[in-house]
C-alpha atoms as a PDB file:
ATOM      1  CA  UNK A   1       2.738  23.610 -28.297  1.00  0.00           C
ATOM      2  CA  UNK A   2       4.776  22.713 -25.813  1.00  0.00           C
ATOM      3  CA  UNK A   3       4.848  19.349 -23.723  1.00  0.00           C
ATOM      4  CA  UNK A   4       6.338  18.962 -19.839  1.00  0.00           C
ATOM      5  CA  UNK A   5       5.955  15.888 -18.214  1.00  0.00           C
ATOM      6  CA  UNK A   6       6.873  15.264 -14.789  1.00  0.00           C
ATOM      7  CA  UNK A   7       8.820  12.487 -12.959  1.00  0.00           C
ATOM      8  CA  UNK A   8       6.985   9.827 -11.730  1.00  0.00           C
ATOM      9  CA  UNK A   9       9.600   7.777 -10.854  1.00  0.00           C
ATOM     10  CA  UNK A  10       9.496   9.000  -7.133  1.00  0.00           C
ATOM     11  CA  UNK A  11       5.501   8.047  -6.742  1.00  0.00           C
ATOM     12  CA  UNK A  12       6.506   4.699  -8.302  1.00  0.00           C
ATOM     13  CA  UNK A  13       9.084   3.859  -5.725  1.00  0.00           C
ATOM     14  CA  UNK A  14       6.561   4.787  -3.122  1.00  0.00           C
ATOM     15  CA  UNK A  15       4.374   2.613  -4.286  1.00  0.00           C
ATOM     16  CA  UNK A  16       6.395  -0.615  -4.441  1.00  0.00           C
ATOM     17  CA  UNK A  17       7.856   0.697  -0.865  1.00  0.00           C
ATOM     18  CA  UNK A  18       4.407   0.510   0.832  1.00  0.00           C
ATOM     19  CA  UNK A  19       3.509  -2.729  -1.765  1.00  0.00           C
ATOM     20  CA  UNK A  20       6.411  -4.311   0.434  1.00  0.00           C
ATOM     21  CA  UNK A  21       5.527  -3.037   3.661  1.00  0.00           C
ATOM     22  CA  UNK A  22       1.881  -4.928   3.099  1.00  0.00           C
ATOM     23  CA  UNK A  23       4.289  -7.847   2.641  1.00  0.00           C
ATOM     24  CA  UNK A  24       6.519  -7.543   5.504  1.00  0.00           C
ATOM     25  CA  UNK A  25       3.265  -6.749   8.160  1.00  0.00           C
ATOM     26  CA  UNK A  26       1.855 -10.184   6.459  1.00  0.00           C
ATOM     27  CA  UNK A  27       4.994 -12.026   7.581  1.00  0.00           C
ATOM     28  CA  UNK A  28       4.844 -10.484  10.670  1.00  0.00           C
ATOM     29  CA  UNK A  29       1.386 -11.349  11.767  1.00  0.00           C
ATOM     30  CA  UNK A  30       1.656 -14.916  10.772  1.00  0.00           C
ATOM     31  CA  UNK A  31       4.940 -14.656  12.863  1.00  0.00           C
ATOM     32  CA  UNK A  32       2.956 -13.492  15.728  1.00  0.00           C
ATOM     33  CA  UNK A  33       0.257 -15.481  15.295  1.00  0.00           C
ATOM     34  CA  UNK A  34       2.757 -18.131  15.506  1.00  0.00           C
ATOM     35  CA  UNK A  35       3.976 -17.468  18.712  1.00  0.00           C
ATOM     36  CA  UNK A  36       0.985 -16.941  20.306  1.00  0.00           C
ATOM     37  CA  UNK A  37       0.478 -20.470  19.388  1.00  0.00           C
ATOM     38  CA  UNK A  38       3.448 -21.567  22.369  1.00  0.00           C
ATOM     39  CA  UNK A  39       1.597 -19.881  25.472  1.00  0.00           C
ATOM     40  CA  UNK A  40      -1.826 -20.923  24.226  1.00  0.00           C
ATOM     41  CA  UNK A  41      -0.768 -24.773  24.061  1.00  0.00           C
ATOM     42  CA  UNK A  42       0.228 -24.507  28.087  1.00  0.00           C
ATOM     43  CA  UNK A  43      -2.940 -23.154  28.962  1.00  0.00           C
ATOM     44  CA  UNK A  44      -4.998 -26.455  29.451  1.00  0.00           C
ATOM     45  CA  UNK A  45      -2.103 -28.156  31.492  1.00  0.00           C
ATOM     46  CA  UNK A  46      -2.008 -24.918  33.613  1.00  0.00           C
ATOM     47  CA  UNK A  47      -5.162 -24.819  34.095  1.00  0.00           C
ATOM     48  CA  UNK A  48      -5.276 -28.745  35.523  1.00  0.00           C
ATOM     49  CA  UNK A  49      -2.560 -27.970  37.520  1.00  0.00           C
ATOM     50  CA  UNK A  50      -4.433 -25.034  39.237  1.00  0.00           C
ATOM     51  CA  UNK A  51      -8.100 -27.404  39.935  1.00  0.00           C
ATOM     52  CA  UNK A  52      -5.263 -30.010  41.539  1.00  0.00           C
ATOM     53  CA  UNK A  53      -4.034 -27.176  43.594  1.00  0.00           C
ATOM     54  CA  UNK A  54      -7.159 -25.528  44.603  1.00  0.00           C
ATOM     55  CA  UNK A  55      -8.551 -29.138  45.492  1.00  0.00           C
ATOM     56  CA  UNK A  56      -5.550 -29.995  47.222  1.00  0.00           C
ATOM     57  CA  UNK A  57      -6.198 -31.081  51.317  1.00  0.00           C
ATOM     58  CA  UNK A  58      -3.819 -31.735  53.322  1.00  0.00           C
ATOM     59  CA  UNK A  59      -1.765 -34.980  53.494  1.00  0.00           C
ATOM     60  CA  UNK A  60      -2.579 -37.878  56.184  1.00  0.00           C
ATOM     61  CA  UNK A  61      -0.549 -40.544  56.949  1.00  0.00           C
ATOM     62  CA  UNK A  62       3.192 -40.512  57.047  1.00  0.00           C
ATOM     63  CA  UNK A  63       3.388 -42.645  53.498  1.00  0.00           C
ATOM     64  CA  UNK A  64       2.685 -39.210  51.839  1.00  0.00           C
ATOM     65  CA  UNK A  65       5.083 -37.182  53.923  1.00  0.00           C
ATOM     66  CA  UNK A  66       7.693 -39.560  52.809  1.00  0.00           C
ATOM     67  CA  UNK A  67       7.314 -39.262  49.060  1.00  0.00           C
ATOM     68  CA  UNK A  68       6.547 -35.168  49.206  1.00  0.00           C
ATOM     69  CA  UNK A  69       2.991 -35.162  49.844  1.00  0.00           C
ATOM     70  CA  UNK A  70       2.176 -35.575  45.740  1.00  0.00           C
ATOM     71  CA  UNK A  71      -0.670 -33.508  45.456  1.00  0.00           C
ATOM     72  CA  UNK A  72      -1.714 -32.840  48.811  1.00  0.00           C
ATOM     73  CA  UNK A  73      -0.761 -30.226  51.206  1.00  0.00           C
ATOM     74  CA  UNK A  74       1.826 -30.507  53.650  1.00  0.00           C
ATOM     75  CA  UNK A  75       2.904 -28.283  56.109  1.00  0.00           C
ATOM     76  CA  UNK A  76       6.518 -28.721  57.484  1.00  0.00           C
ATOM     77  CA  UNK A  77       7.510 -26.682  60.818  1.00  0.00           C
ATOM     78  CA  UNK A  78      10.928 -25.109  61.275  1.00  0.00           C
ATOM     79  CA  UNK A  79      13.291 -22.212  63.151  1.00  0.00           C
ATOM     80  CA  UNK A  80      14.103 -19.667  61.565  1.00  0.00           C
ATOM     81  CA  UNK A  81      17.618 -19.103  61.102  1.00  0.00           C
ATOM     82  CA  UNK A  82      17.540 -15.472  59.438  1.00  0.00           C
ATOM     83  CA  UNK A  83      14.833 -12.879  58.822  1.00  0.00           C
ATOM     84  CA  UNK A  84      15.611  -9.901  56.695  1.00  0.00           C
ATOM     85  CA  UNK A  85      14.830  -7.239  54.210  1.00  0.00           C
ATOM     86  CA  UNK A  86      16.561  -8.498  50.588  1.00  0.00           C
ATOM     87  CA  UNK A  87      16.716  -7.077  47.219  1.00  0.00           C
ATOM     88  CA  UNK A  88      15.112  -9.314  44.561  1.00  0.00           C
ATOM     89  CA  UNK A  89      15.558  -8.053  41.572  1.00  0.00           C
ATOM     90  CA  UNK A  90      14.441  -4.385  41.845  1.00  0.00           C
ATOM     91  CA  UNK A  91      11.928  -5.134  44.652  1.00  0.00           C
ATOM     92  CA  UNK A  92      12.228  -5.697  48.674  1.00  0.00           C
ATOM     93  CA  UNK A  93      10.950  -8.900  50.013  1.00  0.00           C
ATOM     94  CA  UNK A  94      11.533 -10.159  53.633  1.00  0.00           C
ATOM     95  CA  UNK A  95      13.428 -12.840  53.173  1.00  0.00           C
ATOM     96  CA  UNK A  96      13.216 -15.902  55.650  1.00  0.00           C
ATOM     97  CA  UNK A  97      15.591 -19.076  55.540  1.00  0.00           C
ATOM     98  CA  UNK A  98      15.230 -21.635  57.919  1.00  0.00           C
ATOM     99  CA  UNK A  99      17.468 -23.952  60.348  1.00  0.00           C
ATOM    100  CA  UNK A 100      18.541 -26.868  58.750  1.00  0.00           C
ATOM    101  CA  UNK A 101      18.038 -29.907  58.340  1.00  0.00           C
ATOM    102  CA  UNK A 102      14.306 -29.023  56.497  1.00  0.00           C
ATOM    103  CA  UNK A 103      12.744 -31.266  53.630  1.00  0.00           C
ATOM    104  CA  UNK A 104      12.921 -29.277  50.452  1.00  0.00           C
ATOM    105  CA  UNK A 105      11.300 -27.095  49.041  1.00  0.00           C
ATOM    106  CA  UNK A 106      11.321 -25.755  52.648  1.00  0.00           C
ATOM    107  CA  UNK A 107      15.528 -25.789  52.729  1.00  0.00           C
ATOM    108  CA  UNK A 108      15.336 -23.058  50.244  1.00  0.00           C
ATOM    109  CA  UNK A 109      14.961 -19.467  51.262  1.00  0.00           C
ATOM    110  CA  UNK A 110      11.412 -18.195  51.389  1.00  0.00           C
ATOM    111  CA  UNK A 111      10.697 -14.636  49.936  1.00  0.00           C
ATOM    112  CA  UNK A 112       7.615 -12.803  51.445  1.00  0.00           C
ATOM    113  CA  UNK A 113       5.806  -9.509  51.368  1.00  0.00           C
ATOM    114  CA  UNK A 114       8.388  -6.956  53.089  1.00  0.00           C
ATOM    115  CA  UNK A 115       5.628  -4.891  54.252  1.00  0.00           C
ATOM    116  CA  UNK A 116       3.275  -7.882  55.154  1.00  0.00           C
ATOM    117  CA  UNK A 117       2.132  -9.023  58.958  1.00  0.00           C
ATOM    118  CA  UNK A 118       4.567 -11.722  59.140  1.00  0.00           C
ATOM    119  CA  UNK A 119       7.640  -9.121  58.496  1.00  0.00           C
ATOM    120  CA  UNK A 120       6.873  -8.173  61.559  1.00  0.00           C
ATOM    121  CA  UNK A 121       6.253 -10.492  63.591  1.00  0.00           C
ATOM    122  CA  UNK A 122       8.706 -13.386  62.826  1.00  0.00           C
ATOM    123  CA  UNK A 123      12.436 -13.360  63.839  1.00  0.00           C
ATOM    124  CA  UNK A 124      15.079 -15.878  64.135  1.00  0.00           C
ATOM    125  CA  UNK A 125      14.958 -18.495  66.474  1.00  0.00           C
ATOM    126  CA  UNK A 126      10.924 -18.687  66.397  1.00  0.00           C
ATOM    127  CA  UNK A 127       8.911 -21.408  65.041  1.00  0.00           C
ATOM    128  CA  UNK A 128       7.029 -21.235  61.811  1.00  0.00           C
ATOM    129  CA  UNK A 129       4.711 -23.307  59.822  1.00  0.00           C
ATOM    130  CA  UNK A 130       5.990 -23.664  56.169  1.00  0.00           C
ATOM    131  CA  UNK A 131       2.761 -24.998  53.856  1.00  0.00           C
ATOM    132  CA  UNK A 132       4.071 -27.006  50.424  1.00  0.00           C
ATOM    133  CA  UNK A 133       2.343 -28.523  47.658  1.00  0.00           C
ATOM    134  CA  UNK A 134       4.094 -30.957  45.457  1.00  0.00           C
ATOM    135  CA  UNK A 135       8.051 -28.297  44.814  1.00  0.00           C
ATOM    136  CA  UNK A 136       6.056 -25.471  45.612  1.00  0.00           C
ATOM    137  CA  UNK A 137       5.916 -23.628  48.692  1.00  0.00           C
ATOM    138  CA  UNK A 138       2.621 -22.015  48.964  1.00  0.00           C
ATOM    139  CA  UNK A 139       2.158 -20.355  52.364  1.00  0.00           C
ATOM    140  CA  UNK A 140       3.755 -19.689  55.653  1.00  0.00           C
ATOM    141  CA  UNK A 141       2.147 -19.529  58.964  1.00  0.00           C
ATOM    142  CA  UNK A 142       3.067 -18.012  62.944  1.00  0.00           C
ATOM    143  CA  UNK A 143       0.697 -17.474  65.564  1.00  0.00           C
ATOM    144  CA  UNK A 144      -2.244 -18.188  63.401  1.00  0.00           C
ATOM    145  CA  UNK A 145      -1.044 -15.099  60.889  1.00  0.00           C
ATOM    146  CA  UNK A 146      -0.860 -16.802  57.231  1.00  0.00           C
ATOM    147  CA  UNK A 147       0.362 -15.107  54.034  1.00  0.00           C
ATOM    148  CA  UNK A 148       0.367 -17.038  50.662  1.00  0.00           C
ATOM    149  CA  UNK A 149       3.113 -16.595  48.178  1.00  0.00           C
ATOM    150  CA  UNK A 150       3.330 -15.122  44.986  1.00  0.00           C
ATOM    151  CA  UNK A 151       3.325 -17.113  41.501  1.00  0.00           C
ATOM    152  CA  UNK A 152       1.533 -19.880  42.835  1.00  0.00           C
ATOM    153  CA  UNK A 153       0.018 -22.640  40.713  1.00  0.00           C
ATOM    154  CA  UNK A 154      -3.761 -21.023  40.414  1.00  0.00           C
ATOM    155  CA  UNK A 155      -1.990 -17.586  39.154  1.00  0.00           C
ATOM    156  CA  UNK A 156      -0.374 -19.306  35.981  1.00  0.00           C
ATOM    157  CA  UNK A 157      -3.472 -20.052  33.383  1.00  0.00           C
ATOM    158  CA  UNK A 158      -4.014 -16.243  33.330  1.00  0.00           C
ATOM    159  CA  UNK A 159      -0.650 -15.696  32.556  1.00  0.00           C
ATOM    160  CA  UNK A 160      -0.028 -17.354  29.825  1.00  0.00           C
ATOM    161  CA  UNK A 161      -3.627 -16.696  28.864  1.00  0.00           C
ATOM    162  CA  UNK A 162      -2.460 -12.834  28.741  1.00  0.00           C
ATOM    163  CA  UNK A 163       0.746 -14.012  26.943  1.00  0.00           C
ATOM    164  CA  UNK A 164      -1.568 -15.581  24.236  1.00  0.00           C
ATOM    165  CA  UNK A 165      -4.039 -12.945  23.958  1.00  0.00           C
ATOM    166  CA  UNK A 166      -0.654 -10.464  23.574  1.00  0.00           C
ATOM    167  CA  UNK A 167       0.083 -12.271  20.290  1.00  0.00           C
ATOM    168  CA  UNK A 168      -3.047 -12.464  19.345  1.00  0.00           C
ATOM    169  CA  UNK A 169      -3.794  -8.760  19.437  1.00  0.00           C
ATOM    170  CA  UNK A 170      -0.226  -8.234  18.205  1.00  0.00           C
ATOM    171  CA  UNK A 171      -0.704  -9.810  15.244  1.00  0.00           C
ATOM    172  CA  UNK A 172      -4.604  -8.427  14.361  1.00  0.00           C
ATOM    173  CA  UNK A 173      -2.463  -5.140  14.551  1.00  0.00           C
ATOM    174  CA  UNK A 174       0.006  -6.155  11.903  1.00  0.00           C
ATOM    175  CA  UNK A 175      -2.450  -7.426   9.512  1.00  0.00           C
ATOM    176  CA  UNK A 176      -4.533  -4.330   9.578  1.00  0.00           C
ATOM    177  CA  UNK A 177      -1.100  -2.401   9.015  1.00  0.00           C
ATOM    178  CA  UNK A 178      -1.167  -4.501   6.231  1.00  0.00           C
ATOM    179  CA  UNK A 179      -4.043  -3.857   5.173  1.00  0.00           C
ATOM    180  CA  UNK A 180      -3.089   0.372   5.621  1.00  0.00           C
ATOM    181  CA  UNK A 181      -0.058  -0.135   2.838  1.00  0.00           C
ATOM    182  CA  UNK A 182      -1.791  -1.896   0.221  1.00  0.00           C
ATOM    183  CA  UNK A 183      -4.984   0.564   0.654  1.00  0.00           C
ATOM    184  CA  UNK A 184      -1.936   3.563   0.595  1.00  0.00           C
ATOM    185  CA  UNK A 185      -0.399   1.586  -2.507  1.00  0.00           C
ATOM    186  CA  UNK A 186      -3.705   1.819  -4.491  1.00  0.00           C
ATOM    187  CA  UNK A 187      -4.378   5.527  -3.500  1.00  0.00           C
ATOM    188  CA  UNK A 188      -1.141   6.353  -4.553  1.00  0.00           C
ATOM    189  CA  UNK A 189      -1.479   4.348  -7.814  1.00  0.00           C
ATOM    190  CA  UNK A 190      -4.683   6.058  -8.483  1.00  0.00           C
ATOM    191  CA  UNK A 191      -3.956   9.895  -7.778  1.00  0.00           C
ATOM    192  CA  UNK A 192      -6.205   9.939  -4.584  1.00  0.00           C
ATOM    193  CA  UNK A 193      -5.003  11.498  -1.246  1.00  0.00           C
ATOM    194  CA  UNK A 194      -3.968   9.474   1.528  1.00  0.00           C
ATOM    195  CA  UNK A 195      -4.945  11.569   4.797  1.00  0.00           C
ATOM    196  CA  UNK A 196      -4.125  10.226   8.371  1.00  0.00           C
ATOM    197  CA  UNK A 197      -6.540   9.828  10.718  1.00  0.00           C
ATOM    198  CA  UNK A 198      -5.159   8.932  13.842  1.00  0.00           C
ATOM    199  CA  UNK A 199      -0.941   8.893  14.135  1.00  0.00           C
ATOM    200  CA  UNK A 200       1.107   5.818  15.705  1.00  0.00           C
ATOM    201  CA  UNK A 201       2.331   7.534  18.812  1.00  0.00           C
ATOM    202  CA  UNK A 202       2.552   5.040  21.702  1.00  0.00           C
ATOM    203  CA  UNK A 203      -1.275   3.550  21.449  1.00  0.00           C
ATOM    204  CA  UNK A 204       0.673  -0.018  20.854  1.00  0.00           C
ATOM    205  CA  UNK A 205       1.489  -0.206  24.130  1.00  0.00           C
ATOM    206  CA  UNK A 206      -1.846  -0.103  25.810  1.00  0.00           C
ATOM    207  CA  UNK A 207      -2.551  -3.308  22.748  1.00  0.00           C
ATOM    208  CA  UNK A 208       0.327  -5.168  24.718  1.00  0.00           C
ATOM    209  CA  UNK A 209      -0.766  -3.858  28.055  1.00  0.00           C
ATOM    210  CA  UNK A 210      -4.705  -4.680  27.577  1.00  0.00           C
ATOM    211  CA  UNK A 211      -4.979  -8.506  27.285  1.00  0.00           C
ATOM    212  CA  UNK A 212      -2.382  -9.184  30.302  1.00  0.00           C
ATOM    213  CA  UNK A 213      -4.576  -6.839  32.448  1.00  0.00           C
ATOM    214  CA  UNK A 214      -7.287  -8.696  31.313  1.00  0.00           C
ATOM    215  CA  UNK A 215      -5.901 -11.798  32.134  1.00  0.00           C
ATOM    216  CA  UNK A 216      -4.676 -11.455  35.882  1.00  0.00           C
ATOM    217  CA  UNK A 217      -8.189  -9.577  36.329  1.00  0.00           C
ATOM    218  CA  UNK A 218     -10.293 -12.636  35.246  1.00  0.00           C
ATOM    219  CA  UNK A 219      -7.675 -14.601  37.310  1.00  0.00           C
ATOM    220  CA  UNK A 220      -8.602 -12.977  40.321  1.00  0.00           C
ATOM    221  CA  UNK A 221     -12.212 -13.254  40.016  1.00  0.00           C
ATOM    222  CA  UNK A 222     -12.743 -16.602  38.280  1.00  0.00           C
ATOM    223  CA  UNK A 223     -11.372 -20.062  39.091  1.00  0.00           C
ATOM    224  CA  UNK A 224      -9.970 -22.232  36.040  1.00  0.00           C
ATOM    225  CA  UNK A 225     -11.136 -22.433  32.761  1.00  0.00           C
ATOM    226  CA  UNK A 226     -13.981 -19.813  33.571  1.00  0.00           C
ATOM    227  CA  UNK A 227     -11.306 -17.463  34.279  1.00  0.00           C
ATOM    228  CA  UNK A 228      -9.329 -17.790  30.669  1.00  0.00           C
ATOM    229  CA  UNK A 229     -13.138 -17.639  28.855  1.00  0.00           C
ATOM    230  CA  UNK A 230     -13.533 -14.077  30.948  1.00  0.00           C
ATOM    231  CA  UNK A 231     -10.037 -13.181  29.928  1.00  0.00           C
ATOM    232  CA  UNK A 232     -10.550 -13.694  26.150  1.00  0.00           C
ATOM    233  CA  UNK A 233     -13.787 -12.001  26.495  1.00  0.00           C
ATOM    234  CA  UNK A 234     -12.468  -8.965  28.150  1.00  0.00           C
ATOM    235  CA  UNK A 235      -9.439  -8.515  26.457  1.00  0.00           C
ATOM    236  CA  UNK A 236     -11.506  -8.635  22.999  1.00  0.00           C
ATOM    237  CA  UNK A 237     -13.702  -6.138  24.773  1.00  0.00           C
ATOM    238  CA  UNK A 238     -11.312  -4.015  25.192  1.00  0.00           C
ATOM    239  CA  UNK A 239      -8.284  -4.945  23.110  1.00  0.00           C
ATOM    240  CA  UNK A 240     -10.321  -4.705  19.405  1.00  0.00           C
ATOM    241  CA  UNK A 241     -10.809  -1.082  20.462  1.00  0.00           C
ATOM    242  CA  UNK A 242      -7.438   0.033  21.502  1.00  0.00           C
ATOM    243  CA  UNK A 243      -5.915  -1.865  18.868  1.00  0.00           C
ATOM    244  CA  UNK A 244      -7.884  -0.171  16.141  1.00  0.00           C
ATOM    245  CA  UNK A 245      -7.210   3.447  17.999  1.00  0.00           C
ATOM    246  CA  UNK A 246      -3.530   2.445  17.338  1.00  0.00           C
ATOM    247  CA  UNK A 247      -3.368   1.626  13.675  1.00  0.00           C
ATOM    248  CA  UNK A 248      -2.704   4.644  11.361  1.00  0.00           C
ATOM    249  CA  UNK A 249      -6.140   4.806   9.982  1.00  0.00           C
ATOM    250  CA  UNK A 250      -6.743   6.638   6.428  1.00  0.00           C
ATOM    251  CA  UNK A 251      -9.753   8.378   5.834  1.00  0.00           C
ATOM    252  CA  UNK A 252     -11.975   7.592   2.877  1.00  0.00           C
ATOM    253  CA  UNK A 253     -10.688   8.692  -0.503  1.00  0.00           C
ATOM    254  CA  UNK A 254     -12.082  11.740  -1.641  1.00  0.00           C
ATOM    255  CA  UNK A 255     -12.751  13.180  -5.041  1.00  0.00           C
ATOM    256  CA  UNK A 256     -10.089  15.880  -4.782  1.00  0.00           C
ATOM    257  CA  UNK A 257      -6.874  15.130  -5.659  1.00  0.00           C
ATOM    258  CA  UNK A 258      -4.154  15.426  -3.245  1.00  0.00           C
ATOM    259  CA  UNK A 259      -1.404  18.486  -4.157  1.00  0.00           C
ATOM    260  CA  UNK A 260       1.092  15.644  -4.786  1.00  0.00           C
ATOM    261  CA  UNK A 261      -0.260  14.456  -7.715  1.00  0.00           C
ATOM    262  CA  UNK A 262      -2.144  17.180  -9.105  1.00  0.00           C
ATOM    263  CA  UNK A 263       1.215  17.255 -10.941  1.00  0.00           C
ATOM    264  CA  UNK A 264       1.251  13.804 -12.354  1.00  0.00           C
ATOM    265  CA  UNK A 265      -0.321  13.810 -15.329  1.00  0.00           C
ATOM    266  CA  UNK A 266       1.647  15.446 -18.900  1.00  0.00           C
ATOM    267  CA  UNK A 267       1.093  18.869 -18.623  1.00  0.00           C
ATOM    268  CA  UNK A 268       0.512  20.593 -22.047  1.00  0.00           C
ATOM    269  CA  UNK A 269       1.190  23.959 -21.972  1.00  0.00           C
ATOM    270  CA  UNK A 270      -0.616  26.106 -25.481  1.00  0.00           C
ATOM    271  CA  UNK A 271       0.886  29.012 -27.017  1.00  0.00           C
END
């Protein structure tokens, strides 16, 4: 009788390699969950800071013009000294400065829509009405044609709400990854097949892309803290989903063993 026996070393070192993987998506997902920790702790201050905006009124009395209007709304009228298309980054914006001397934030230039009514109707030399609130400025005005600015105060709750939820998700991925390499490890341990049910590809993305659309939606429809409730509730909604279409799921063990280790028991061979 004789007696082959095949190397199992390889197996073994597959093993231990997805054993460690389960480790390293652990440390991950507490790393994420970690981080999503920093945008989460500026969501109730952001979200103050947007009622105090959206309750602002405008200032009366010259005492609050003199210290910046604290909370209140001020509007500040200039001339425009230029009026142009600019390059911000990778996006147009008509860019409008005004004639000094002007109270800050007002002395800074003033980025608006490029394709917006007031890109068309101011030039320099006119008069326009510059709205602030506290360093912000938050609107500008001609000829009873108004167009807010972008990043205002009442925008930033959802932001970092999506930032948050990002991490969040992020890190449910990871730990269900996790989860995939110790459930591979034991498969492999145990002679049963580990078959793939749905690849990698680029699914993560829409995991990242989810919450933050989820965010500035709830942002637009909701005012403070009921917007970042809607947010959470969407993006779970919609992120658990996605973020479970993403993960390299393995089906359920079967019975039959896979053709890699039909070969990994001693093989006795009669003569």
């Amino acid at each position: 009788m004789v007696v082959r026996t095949v190397d199992q070393r390889p197996v073994s070192r597959r093993i231990r390699r997805e054993w460690w993987h389960a480790v390293a998506w652990i440390l991950l997902g507490l790393a994420l969950s970690a981080v999503a920790v920093g945008p989460a702790s500026y969501v109730p201050g952001r979200v103050a800071t947007e009622a105090a905006f959206r309750n602002a009124r405008p200032c009366a009395g010259e005492g609050a013009v003199r210290d910046g209007g604290g909370s209140c709304l001020r509007t500040i009228r200039g001339t425009v000294l230029s009026a142009e298309n600019a390059k911000s980054g990778k996006s147009t914006v008509f860019r409008v400065r005004l004639r000094p001397p002007v109270p800050a934030p007002a002395d800074q230039s003033i980025d608006l829509d490029w394709h917006g009514d007031l890109s068309e109707l101011i030039e320099p030399g006119e008069r326009v009405d510059v709205t602030t609130w506290r360093n912000d400025v938050v609107a500008v005005s001609q000829g009873g044609v108004s167009e807010r600015l972008s990043g205002l105060p009442d925008e930033a709750p959802a932001l970092f709400t999506g930032a948050a939820l990002v991490g969040v998700w992020s890190a449910v991925l990871a730990f269900i990854a996790a989860f995939g390499s110790a459930r591979r490890a034991r498969c492999l341990a145990t002679g049963r097949p580990v078959v793939p049910r749905v690849p990698m590809g680029a699914k993560p993305v829409a995991v990242v892309a989810v919450p933050l659309i989820a965010a500035f939606t709830a942002g637009h429809f909701w005012d403070t803290w009921t917007a970042v409730v809607m947010a959470v509730v969407i993006g779970a909604f919609a992120a658990v989903p996605v973020t479970i279409l993403a993960l390299r799921w393995d089906r359920e063990p079967s019975s039959t063993p896979s053709p890699d280790h039909r070969v990994d028991a001693p093989l006795t061979v009669s003569d």
